[in-house]
N, C-alpha and C. Protein backbone atom coordinates (compact mmCIF):
# COMPACT_ATOMS: atom_id res chain seq x y z
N UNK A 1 9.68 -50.59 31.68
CA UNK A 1 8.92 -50.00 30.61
C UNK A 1 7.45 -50.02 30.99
N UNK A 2 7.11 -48.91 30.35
CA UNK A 2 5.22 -48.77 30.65
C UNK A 2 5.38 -48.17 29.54
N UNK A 3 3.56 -48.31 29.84
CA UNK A 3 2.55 -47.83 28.70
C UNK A 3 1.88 -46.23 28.84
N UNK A 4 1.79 -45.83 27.81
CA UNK A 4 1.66 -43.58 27.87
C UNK A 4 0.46 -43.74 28.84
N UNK A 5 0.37 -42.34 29.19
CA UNK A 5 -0.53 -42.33 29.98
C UNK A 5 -0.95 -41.12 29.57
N UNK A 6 -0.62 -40.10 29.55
CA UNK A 6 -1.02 -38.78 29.03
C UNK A 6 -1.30 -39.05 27.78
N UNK A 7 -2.55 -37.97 27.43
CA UNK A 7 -3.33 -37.94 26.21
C UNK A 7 -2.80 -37.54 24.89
N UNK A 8 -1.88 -36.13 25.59
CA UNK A 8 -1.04 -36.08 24.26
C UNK A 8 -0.15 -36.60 23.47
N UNK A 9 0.63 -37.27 24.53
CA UNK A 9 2.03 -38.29 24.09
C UNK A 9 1.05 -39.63 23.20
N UNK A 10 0.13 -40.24 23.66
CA UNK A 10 -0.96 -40.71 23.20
C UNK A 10 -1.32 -40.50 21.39
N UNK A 11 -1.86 -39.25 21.83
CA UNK A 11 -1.51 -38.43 20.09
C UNK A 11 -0.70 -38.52 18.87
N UNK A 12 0.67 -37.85 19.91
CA UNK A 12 1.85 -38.41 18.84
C UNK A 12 1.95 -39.83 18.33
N UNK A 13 2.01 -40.85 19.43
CA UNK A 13 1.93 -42.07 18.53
C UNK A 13 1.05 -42.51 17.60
N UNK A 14 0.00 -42.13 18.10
CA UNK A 14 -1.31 -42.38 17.13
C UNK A 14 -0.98 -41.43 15.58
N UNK A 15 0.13 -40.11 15.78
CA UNK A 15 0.07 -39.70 14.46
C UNK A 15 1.12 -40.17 14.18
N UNK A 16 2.26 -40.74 14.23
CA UNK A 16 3.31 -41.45 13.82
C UNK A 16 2.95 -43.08 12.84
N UNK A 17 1.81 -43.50 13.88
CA UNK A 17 1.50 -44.90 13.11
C UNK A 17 0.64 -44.41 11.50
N UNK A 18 0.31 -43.26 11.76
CA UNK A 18 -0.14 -43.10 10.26
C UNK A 18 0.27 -42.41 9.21
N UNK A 19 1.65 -42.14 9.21
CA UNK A 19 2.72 -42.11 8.69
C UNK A 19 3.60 -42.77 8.13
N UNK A 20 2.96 -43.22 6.65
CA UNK A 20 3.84 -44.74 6.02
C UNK A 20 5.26 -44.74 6.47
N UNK A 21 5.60 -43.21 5.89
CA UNK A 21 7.02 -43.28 5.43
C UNK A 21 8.05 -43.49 6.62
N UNK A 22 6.99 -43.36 7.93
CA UNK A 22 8.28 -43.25 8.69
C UNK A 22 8.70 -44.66 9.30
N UNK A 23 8.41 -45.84 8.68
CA UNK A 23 8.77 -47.07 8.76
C UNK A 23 9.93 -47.46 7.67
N UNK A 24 9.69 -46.61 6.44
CA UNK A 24 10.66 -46.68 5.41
C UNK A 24 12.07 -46.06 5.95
N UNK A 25 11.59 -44.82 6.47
CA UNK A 25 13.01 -43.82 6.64
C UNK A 25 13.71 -44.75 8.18
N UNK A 26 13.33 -45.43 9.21
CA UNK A 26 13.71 -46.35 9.78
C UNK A 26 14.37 -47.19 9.73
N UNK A 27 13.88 -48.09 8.20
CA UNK A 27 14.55 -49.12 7.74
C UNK A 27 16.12 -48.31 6.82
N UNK A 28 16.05 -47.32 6.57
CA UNK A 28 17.01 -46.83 5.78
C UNK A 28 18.07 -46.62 6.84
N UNK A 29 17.51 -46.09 7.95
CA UNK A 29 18.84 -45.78 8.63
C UNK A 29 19.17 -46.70 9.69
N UNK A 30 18.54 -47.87 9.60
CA UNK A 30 19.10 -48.93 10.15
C UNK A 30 20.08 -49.46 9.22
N UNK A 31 19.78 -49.92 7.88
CA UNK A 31 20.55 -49.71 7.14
C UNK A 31 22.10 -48.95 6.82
N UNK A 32 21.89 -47.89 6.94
CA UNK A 32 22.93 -46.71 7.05
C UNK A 32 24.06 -47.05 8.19
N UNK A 33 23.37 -47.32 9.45
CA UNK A 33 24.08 -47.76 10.47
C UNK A 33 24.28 -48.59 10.53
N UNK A 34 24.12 -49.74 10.35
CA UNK A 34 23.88 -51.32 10.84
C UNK A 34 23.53 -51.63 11.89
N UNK A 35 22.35 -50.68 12.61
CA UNK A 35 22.16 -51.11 13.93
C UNK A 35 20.69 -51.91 13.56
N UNK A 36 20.25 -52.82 14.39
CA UNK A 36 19.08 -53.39 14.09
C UNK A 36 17.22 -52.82 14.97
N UNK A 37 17.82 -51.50 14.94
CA UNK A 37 16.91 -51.13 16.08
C UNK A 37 16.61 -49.79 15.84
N UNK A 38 15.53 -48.78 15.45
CA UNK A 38 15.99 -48.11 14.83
C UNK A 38 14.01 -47.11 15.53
N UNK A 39 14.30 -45.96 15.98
CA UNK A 39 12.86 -45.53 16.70
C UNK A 39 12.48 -44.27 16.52
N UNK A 40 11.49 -43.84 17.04
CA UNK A 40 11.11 -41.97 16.65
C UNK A 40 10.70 -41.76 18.11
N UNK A 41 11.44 -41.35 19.02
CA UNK A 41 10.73 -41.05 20.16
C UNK A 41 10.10 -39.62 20.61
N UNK A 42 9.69 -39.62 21.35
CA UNK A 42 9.29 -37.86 22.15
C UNK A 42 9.57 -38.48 23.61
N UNK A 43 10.56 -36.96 23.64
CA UNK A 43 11.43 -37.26 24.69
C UNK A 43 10.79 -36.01 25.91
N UNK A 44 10.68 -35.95 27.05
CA UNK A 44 10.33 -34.83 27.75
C UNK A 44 11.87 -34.78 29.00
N UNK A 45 11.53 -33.94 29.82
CA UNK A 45 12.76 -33.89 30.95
C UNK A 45 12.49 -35.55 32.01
N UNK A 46 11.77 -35.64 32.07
CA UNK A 46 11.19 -37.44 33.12
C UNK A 46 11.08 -38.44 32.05
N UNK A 47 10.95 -38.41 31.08
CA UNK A 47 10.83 -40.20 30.35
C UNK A 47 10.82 -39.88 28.43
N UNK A 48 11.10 -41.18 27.92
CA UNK A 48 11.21 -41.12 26.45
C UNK A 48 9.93 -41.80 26.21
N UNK A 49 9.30 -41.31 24.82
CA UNK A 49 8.01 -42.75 24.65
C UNK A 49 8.65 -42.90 23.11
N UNK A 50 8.36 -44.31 22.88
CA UNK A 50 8.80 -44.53 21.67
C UNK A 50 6.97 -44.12 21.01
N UNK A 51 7.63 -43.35 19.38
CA UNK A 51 6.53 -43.42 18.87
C UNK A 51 6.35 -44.32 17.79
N UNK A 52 7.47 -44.61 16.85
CA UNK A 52 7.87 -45.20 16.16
C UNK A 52 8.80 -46.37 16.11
N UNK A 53 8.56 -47.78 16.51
CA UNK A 53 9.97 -48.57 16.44
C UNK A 53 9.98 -49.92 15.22
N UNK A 54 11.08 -49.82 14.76
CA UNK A 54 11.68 -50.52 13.51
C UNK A 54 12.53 -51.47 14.96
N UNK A 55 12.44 -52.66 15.52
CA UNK A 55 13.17 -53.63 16.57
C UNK A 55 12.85 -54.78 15.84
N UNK A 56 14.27 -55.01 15.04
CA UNK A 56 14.63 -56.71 14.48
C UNK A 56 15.69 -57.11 15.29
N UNK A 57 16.16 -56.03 16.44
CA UNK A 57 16.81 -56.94 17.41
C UNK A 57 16.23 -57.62 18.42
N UNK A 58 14.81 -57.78 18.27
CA UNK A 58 14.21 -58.26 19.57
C UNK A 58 14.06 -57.63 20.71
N UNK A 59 14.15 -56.31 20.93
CA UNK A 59 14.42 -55.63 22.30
C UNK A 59 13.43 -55.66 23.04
N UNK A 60 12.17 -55.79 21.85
CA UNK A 60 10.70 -55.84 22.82
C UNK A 60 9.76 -54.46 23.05
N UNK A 61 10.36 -53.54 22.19
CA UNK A 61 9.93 -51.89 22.21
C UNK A 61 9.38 -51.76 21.30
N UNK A 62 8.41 -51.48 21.54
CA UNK A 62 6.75 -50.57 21.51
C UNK A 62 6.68 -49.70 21.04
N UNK A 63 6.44 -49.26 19.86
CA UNK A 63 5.24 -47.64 19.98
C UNK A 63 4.17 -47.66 21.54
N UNK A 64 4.67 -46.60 21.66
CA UNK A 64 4.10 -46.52 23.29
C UNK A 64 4.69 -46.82 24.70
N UNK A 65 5.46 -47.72 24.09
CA UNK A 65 6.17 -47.70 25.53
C UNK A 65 6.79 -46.81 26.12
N UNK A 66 6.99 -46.65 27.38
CA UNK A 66 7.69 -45.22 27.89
C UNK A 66 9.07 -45.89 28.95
N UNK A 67 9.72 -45.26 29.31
CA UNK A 67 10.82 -45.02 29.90
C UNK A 67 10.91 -44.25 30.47
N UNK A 68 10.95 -44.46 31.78
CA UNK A 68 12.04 -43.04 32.53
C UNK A 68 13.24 -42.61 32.44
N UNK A 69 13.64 -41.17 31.96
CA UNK A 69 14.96 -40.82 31.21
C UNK A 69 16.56 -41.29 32.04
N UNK A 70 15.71 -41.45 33.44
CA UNK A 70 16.66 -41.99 34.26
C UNK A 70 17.26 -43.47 33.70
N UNK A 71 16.41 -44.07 33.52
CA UNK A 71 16.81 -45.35 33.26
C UNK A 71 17.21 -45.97 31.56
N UNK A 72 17.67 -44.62 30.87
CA UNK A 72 18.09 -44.57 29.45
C UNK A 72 19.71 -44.09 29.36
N UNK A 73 20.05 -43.35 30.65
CA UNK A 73 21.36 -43.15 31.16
C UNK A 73 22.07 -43.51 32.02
């Protein structure tokens, strides 16, 4: 895992964190599912960035962190 680097992906998170609700609608569908982990990413063809993460499983994921899509499959 790393941290964004491009300005725009940058953006999105920055407009996600100021977005009450989307911590609510998170918790709902963790809920819904019972999974304890629950995120808003932007995904491109090379890597995911989380923009949004609801993690009460401990996973350790970030708003911001990125992934290479390789290593999500």
């Amino acid at each position: 895992m790393h941290s964004i680097s491009e300005p725009s992906v940058a953006r999105d998170v920055e407009t996600f964190s100021r977005i009450h609700a989307v911590e609510t609608i998170l918790r709902v569908l963790q809920r819904v599912t019972g999974l304890r982990i629950a995120l808003v990413a932007r995904v491109t063809s090379d890597s995911w960035t989380a923009c949004a993460v609801v993690d009460d499983a401990g996973f350790g994921l970030n708003p911001g962190n990125q992934l290479e899509l390789q290593a999500t499959y």
